[in-house]
PDB file of N, CA and C in Angstrom:
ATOM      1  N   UNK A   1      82.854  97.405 110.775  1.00  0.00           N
ATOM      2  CA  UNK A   1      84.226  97.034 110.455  1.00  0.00           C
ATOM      3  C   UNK A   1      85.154  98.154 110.896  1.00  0.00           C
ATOM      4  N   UNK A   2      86.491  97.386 111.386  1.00  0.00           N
ATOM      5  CA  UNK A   2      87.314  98.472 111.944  1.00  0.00           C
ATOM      6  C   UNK A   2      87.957  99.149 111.167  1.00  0.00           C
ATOM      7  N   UNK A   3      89.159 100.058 111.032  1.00  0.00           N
ATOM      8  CA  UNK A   3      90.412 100.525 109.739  1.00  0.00           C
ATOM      9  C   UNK A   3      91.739 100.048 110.807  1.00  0.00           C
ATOM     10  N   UNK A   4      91.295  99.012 111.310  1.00  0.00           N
ATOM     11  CA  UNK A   4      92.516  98.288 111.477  1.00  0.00           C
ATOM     12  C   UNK A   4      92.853  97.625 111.211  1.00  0.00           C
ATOM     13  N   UNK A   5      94.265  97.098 110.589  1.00  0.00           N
ATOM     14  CA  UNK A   5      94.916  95.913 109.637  1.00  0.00           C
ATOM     15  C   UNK A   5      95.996  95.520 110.586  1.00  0.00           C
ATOM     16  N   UNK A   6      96.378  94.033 109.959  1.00  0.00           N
ATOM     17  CA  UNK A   6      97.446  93.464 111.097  1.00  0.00           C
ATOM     18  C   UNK A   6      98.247  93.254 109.837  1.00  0.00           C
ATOM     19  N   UNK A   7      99.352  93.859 110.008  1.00  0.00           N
ATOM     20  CA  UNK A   7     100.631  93.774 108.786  1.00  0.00           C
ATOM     21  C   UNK A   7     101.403  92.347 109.124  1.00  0.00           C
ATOM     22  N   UNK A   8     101.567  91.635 108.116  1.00  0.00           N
ATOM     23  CA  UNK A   8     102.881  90.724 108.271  1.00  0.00           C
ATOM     24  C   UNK A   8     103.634  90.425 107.864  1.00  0.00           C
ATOM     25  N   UNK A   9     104.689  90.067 107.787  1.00  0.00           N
ATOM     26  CA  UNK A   9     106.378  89.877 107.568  1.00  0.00           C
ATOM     27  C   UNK A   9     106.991  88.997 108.189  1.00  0.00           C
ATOM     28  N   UNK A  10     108.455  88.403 107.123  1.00  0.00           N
ATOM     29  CA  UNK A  10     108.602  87.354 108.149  1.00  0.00           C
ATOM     30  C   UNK A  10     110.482  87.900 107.817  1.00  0.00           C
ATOM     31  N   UNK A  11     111.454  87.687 109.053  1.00  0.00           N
ATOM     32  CA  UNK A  11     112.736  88.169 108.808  1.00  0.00           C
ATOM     33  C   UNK A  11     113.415  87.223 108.984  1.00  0.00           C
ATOM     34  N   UNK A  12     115.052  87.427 108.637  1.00  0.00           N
ATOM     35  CA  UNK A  12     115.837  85.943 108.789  1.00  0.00           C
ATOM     36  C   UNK A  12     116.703  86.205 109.972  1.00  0.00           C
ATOM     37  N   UNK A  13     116.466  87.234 111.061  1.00  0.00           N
ATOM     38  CA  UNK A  13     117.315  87.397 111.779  1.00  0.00           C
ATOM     39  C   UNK A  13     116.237  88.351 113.005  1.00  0.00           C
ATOM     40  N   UNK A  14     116.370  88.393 114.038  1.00  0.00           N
ATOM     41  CA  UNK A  14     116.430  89.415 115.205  1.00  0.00           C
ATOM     42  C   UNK A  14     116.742  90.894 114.955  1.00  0.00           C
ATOM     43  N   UNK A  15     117.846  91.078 114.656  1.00  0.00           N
ATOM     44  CA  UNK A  15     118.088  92.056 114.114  1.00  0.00           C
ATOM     45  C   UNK A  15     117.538  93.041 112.979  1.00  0.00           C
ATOM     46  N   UNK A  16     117.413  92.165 111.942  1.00  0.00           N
ATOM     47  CA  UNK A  16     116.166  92.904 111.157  1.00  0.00           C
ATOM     48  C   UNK A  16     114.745  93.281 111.694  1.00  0.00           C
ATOM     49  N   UNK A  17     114.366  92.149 112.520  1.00  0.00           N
ATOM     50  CA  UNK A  17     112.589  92.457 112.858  1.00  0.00           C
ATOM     51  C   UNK A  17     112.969  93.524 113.905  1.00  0.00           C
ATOM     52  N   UNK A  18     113.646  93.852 114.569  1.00  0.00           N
ATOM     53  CA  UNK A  18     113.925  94.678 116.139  1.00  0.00           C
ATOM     54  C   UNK A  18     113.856  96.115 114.796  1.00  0.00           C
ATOM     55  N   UNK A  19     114.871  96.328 114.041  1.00  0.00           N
ATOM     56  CA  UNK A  19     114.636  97.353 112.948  1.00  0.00           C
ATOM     57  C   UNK A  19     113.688  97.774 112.578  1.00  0.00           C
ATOM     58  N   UNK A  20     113.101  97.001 112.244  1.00  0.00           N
ATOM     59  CA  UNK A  20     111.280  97.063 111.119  1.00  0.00           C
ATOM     60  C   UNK A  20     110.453  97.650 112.817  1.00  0.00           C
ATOM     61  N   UNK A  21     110.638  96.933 113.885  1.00  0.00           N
ATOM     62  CA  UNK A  21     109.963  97.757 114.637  1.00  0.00           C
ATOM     63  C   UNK A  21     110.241  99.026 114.850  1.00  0.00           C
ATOM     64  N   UNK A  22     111.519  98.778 115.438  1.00  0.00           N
ATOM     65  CA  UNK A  22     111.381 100.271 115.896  1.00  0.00           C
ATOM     66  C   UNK A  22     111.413 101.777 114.875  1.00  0.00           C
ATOM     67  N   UNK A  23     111.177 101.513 113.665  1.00  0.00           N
ATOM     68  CA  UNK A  23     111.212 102.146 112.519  1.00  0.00           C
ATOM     69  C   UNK A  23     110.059 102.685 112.702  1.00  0.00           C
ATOM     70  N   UNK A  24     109.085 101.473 112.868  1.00  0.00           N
ATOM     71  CA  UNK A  24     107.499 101.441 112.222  1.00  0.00           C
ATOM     72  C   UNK A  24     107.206 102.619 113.889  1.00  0.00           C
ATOM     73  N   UNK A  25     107.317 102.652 114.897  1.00  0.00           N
ATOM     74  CA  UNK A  25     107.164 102.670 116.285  1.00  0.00           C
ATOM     75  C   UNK A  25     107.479 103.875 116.119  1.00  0.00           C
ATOM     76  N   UNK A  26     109.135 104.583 115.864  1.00  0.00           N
ATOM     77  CA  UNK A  26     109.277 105.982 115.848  1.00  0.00           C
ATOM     78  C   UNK A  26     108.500 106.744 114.838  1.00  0.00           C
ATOM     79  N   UNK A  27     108.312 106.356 113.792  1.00  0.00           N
ATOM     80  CA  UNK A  27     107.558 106.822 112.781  1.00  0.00           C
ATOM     81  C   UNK A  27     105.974 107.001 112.871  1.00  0.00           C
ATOM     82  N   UNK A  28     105.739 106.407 114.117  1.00  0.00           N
ATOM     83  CA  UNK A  28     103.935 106.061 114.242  1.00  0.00           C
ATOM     84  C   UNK A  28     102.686 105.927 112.744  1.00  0.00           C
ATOM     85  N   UNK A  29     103.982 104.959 113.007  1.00  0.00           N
ATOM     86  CA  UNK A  29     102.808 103.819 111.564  1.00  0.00           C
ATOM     87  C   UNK A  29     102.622 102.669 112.487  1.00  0.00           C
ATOM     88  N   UNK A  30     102.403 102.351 113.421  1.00  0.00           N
ATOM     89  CA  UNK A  30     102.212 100.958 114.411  1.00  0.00           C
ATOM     90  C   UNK A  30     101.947 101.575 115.538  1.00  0.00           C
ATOM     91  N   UNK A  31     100.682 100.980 116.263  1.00  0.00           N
ATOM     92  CA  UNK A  31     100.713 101.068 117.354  1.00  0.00           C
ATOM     93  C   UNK A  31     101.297  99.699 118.088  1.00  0.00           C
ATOM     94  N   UNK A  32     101.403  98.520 117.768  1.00  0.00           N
ATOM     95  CA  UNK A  32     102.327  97.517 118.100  1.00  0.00           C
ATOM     96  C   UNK A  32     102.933  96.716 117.583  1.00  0.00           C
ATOM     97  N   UNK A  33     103.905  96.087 117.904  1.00  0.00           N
ATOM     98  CA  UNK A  33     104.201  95.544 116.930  1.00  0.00           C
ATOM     99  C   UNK A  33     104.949  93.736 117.798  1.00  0.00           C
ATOM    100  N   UNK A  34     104.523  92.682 117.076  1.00  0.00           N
ATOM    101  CA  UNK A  34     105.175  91.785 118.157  1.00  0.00           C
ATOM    102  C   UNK A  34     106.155  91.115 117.089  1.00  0.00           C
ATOM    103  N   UNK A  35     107.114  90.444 117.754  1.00  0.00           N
ATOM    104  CA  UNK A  35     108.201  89.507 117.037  1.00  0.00           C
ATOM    105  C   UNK A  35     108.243  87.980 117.697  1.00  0.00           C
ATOM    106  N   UNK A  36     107.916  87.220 117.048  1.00  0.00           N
ATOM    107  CA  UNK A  36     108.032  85.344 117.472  1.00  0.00           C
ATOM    108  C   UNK A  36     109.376  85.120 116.904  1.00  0.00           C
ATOM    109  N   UNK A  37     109.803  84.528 117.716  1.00  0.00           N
ATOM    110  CA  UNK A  37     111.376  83.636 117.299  1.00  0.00           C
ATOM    111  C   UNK A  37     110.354  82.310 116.923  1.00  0.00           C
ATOM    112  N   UNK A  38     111.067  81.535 116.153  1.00  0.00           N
ATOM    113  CA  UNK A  38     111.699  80.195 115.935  1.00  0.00           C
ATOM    114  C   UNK A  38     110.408  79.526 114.511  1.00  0.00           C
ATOM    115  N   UNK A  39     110.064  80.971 114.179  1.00  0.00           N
ATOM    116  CA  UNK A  39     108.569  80.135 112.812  1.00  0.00           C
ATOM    117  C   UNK A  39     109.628  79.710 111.531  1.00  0.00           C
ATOM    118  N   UNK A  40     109.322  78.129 111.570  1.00  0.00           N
ATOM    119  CA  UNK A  40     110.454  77.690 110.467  1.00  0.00           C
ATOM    120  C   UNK A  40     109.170  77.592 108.946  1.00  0.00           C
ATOM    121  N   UNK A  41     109.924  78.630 108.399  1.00  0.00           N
ATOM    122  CA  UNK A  41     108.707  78.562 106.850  1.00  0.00           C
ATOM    123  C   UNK A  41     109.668  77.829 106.002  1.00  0.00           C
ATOM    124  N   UNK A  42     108.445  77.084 104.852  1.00  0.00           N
ATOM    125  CA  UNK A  42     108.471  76.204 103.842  1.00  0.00           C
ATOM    126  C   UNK A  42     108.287  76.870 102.854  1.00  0.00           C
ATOM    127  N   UNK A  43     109.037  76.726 101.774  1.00  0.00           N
ATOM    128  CA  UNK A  43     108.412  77.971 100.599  1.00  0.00           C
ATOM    129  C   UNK A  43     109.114  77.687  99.345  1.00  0.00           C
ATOM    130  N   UNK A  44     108.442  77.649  97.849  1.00  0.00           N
ATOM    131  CA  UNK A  44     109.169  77.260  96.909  1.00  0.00           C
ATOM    132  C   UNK A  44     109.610  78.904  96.639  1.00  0.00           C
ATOM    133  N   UNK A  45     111.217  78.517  95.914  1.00  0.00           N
ATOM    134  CA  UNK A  45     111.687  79.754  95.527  1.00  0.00           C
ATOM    135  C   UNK A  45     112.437  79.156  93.934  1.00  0.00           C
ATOM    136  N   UNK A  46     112.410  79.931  92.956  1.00  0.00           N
ATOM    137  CA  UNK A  46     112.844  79.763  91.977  1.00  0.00           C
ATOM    138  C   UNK A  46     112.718  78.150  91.412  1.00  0.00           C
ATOM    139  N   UNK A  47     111.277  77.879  91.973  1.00  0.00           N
ATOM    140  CA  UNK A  47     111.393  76.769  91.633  1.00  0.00           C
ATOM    141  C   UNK A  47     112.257  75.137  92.042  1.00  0.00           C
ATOM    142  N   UNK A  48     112.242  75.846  93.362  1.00  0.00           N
ATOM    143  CA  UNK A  48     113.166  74.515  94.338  1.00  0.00           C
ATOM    144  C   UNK A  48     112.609  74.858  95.476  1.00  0.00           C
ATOM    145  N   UNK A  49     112.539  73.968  96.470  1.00  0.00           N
ATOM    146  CA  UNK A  49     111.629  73.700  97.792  1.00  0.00           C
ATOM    147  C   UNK A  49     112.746  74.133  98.787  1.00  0.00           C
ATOM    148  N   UNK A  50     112.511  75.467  99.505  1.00  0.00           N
ATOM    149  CA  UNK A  50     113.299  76.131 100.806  1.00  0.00           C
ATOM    150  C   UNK A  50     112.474  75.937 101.853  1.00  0.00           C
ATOM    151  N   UNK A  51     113.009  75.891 102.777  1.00  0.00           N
ATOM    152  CA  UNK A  51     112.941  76.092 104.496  1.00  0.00           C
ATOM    153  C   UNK A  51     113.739  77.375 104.860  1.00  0.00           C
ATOM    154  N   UNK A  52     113.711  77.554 105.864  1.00  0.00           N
ATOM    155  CA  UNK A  52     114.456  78.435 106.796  1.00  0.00           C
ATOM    156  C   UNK A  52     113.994  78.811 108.074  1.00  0.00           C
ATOM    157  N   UNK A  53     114.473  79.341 108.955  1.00  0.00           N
ATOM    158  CA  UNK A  53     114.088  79.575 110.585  1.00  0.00           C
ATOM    159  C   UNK A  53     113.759  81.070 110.125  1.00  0.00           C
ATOM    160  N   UNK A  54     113.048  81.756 110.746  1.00  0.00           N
ATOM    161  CA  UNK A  54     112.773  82.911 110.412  1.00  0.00           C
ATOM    162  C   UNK A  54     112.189  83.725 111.804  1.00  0.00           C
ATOM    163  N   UNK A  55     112.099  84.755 111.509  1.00  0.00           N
ATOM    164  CA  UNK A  55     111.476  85.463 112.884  1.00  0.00           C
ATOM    165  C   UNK A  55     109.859  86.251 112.504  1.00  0.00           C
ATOM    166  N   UNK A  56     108.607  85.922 112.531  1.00  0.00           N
ATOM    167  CA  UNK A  56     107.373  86.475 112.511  1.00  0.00           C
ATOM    168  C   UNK A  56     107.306  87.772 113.100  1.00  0.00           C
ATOM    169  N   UNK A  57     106.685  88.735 111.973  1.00  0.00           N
ATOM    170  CA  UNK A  57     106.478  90.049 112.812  1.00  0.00           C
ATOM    171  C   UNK A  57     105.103  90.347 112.205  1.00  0.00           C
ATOM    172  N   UNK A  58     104.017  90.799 113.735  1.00  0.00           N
ATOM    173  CA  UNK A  58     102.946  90.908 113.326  1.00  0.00           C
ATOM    174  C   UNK A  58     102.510  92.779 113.989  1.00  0.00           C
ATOM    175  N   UNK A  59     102.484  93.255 113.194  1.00  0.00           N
ATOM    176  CA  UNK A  59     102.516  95.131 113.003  1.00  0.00           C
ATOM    177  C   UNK A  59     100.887  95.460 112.957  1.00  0.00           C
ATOM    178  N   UNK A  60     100.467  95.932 114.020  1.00  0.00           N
ATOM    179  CA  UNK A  60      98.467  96.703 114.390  1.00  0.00           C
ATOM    180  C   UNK A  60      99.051  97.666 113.962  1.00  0.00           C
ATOM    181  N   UNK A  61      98.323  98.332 113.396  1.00  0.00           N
ATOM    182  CA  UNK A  61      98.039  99.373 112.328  1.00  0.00           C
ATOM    183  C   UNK A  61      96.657  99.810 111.959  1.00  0.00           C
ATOM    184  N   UNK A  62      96.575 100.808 110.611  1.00  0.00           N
ATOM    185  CA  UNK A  62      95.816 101.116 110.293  1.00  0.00           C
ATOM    186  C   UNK A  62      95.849 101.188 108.976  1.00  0.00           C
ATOM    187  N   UNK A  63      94.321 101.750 108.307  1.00  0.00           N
ATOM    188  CA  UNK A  63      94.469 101.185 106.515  1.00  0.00           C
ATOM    189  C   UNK A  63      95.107 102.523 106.231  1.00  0.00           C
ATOM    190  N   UNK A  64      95.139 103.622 106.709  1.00  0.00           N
ATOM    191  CA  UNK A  64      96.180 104.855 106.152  1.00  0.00           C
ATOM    192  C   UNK A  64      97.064 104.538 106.018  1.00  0.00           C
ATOM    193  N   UNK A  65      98.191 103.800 107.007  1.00  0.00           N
ATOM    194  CA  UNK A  65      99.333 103.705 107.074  1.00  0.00           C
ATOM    195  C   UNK A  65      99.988 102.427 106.223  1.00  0.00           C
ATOM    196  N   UNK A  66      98.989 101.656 105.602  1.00  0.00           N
ATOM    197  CA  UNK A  66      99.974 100.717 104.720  1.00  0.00           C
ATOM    198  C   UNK A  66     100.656 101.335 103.797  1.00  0.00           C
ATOM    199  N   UNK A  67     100.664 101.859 102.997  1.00  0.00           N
ATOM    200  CA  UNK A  67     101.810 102.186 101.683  1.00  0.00           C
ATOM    201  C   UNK A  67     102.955 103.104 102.456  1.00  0.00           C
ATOM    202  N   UNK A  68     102.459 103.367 103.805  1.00  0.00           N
ATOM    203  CA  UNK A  68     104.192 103.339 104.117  1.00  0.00           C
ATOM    204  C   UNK A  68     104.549 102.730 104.954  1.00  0.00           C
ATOM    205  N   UNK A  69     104.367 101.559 105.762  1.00  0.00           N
ATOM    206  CA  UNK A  69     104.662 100.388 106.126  1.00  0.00           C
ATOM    207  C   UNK A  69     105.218  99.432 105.212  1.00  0.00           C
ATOM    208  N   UNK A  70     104.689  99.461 104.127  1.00  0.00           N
ATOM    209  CA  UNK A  70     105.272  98.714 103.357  1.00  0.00           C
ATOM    210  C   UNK A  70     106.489  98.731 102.677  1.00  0.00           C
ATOM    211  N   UNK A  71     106.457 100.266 102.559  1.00  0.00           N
ATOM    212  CA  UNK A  71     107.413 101.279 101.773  1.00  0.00           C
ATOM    213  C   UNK A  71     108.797 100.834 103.072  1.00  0.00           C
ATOM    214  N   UNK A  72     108.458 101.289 104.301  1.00  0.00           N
ATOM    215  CA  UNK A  72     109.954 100.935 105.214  1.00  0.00           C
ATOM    216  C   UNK A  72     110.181  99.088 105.601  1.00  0.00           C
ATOM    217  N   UNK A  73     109.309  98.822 105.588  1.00  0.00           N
ATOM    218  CA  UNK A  73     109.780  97.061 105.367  1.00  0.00           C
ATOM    219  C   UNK A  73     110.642  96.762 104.322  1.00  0.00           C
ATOM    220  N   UNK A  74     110.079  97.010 102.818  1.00  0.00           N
ATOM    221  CA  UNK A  74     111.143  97.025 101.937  1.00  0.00           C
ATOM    222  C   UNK A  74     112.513  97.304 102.303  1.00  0.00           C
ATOM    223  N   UNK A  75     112.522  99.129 102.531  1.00  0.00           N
ATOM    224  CA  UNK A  75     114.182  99.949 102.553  1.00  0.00           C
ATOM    225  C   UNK A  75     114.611  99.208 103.827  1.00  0.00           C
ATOM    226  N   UNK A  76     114.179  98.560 104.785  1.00  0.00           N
ATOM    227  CA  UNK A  76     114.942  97.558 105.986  1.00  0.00           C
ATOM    228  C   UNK A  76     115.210  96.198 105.393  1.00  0.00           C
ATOM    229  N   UNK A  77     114.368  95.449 104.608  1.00  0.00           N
ATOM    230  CA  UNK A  77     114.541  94.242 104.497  1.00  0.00           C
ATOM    231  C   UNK A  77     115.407  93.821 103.795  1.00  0.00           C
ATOM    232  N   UNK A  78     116.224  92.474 103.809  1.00  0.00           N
ATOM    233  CA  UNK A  78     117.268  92.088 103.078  1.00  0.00           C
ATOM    234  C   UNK A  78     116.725  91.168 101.828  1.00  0.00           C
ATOM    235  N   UNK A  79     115.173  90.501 102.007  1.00  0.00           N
ATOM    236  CA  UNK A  79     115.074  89.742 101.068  1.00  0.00           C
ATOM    237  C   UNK A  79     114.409  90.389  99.527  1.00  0.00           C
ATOM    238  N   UNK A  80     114.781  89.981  99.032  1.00  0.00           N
ATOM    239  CA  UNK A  80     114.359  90.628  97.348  1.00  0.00           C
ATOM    240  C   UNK A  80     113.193  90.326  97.060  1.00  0.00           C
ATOM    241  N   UNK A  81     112.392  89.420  97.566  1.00  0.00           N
ATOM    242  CA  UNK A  81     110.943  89.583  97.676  1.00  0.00           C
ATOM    243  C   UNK A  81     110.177  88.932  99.078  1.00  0.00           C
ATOM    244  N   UNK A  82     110.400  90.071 100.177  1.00  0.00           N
ATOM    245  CA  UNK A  82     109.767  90.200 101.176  1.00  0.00           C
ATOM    246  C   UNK A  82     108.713  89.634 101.378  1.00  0.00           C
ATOM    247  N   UNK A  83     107.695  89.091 102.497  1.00  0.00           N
ATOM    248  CA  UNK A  83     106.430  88.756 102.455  1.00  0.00           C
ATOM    249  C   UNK A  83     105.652  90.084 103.264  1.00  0.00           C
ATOM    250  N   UNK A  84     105.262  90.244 102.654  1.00  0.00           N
ATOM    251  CA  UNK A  84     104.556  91.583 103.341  1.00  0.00           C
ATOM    252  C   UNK A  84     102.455  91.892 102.986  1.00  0.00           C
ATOM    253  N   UNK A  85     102.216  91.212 103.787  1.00  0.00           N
ATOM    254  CA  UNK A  85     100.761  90.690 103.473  1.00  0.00           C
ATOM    255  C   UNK A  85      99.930  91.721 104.682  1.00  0.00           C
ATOM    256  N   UNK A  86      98.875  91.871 104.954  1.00  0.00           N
ATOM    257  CA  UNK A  86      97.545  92.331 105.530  1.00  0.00           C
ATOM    258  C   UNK A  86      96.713  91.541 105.713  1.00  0.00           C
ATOM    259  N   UNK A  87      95.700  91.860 107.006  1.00  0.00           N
ATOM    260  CA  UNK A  87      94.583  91.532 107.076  1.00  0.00           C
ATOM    261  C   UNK A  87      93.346  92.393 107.925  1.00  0.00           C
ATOM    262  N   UNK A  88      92.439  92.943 106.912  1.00  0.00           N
ATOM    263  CA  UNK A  88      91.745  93.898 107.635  1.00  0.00           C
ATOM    264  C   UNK A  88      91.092  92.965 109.538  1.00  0.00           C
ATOM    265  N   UNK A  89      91.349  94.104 110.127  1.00  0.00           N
ATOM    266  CA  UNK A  89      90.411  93.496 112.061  1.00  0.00           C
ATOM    267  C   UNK A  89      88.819  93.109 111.512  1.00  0.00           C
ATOM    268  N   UNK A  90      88.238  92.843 111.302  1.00  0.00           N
ATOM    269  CA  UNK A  90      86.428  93.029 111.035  1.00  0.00           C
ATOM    270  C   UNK A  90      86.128  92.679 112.889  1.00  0.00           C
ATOM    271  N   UNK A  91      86.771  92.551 113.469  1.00  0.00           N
ATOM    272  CA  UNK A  91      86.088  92.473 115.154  1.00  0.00           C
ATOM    273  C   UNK A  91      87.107  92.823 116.098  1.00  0.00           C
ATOM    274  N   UNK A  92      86.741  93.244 117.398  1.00  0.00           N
ATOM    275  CA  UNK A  92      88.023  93.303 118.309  1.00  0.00           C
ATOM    276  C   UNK A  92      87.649  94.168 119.911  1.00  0.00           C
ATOM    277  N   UNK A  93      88.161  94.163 120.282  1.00  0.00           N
ATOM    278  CA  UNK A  93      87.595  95.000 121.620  1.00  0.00           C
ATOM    279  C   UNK A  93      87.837  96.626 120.982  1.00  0.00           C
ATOM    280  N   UNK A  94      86.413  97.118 121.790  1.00  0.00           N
ATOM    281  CA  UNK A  94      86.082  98.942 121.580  1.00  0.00           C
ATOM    282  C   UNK A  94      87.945  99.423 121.711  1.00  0.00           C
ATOM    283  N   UNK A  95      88.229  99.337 122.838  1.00  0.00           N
ATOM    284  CA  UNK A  95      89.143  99.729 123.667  1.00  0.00           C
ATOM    285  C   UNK A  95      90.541  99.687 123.032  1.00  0.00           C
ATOM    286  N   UNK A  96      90.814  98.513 122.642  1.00  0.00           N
ATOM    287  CA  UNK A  96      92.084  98.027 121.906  1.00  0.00           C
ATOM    288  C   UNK A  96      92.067  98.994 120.363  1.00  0.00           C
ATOM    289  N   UNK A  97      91.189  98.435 119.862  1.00  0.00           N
ATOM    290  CA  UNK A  97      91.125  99.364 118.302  1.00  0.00           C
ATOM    291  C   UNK A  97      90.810 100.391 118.422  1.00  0.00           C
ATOM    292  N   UNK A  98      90.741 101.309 119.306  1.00  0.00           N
ATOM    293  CA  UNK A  98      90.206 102.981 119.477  1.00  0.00           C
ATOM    294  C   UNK A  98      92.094 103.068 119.594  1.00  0.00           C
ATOM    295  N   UNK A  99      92.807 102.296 120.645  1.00  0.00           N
ATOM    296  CA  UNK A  99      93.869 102.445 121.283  1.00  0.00           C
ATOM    297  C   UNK A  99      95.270 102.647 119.618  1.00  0.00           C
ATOM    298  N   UNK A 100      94.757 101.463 118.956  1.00  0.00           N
ATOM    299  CA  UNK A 100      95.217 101.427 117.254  1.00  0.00           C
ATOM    300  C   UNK A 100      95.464 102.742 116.611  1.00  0.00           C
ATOM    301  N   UNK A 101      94.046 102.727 116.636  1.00  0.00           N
ATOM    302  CA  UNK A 101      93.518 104.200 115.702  1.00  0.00           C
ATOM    303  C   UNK A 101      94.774 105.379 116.345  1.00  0.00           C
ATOM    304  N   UNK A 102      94.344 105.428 117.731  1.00  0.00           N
ATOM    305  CA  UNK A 102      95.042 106.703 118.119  1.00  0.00           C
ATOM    306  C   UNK A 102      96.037 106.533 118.257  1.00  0.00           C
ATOM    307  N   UNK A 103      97.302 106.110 118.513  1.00  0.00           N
ATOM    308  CA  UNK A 103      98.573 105.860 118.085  1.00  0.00           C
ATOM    309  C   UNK A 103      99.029 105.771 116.858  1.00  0.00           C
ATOM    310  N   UNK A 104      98.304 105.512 115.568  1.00  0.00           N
ATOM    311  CA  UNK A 104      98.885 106.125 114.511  1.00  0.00           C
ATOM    312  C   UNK A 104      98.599 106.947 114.084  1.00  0.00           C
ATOM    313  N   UNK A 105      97.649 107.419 114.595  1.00  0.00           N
ATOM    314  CA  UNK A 105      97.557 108.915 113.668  1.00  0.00           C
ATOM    315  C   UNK A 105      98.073 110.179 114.418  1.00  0.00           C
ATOM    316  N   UNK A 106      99.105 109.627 115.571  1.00  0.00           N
ATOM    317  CA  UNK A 106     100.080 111.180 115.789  1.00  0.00           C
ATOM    318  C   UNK A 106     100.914 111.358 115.234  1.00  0.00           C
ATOM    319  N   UNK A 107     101.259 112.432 114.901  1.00  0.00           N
ATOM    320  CA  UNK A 107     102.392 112.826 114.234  1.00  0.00           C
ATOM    321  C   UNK A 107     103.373 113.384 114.454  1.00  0.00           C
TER     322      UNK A 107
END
């Protein structure tokens, strides 16, 4: 098993996810990070059924670097309860996850 995790988040704008990257990017808590336009999520909130258009951001990483990935998603994000989920790699090319590893752990 690798110590690579794929962070995710979802934003209501361009502008926010372009933030959360390049945050995560100068800070080298990500070695990549991608943004999808147009993922329309379904989601109960306070007990009433929402939609919205949203923008997907999916952040390679590592298991060191979550509690502060998470920590700058928050201080960027506008929503009061963010989705901010993980999923450990258990497979992947040598090459790619060596490539992970070593991009976050410069400092």
């Amino acid at each position: 098993m690798s110590d690579v995790l794929v962070v995710m988040t979802n934003t209501p704008d361009i502008d926010v996810a372009r933030k959360i990257a390049d945050d995560l990017l100068e800070k080298k808590l990500a070695a990549c990070v991608n943004i999808v336009s147009g993922c329309e999520s379904h989601f109960m909130w306070k007990g009433k059924r929402e939609r919205a258009t949203e923008f997907h951001v999916q952040i390679k990483t590592t298991v060191s670097r979550y509690n502060q990935i998470e920590a700058s998603i928050r201080a960027l994000h506008p929503y009061k309860v963010p989705e901010i989920i993980a999923f450990p790699v258990s497979r992947g090319s040598h090459d790619y996850l060596s490539w992970v590893a070593e991009e976050t752990w410069k400092l």
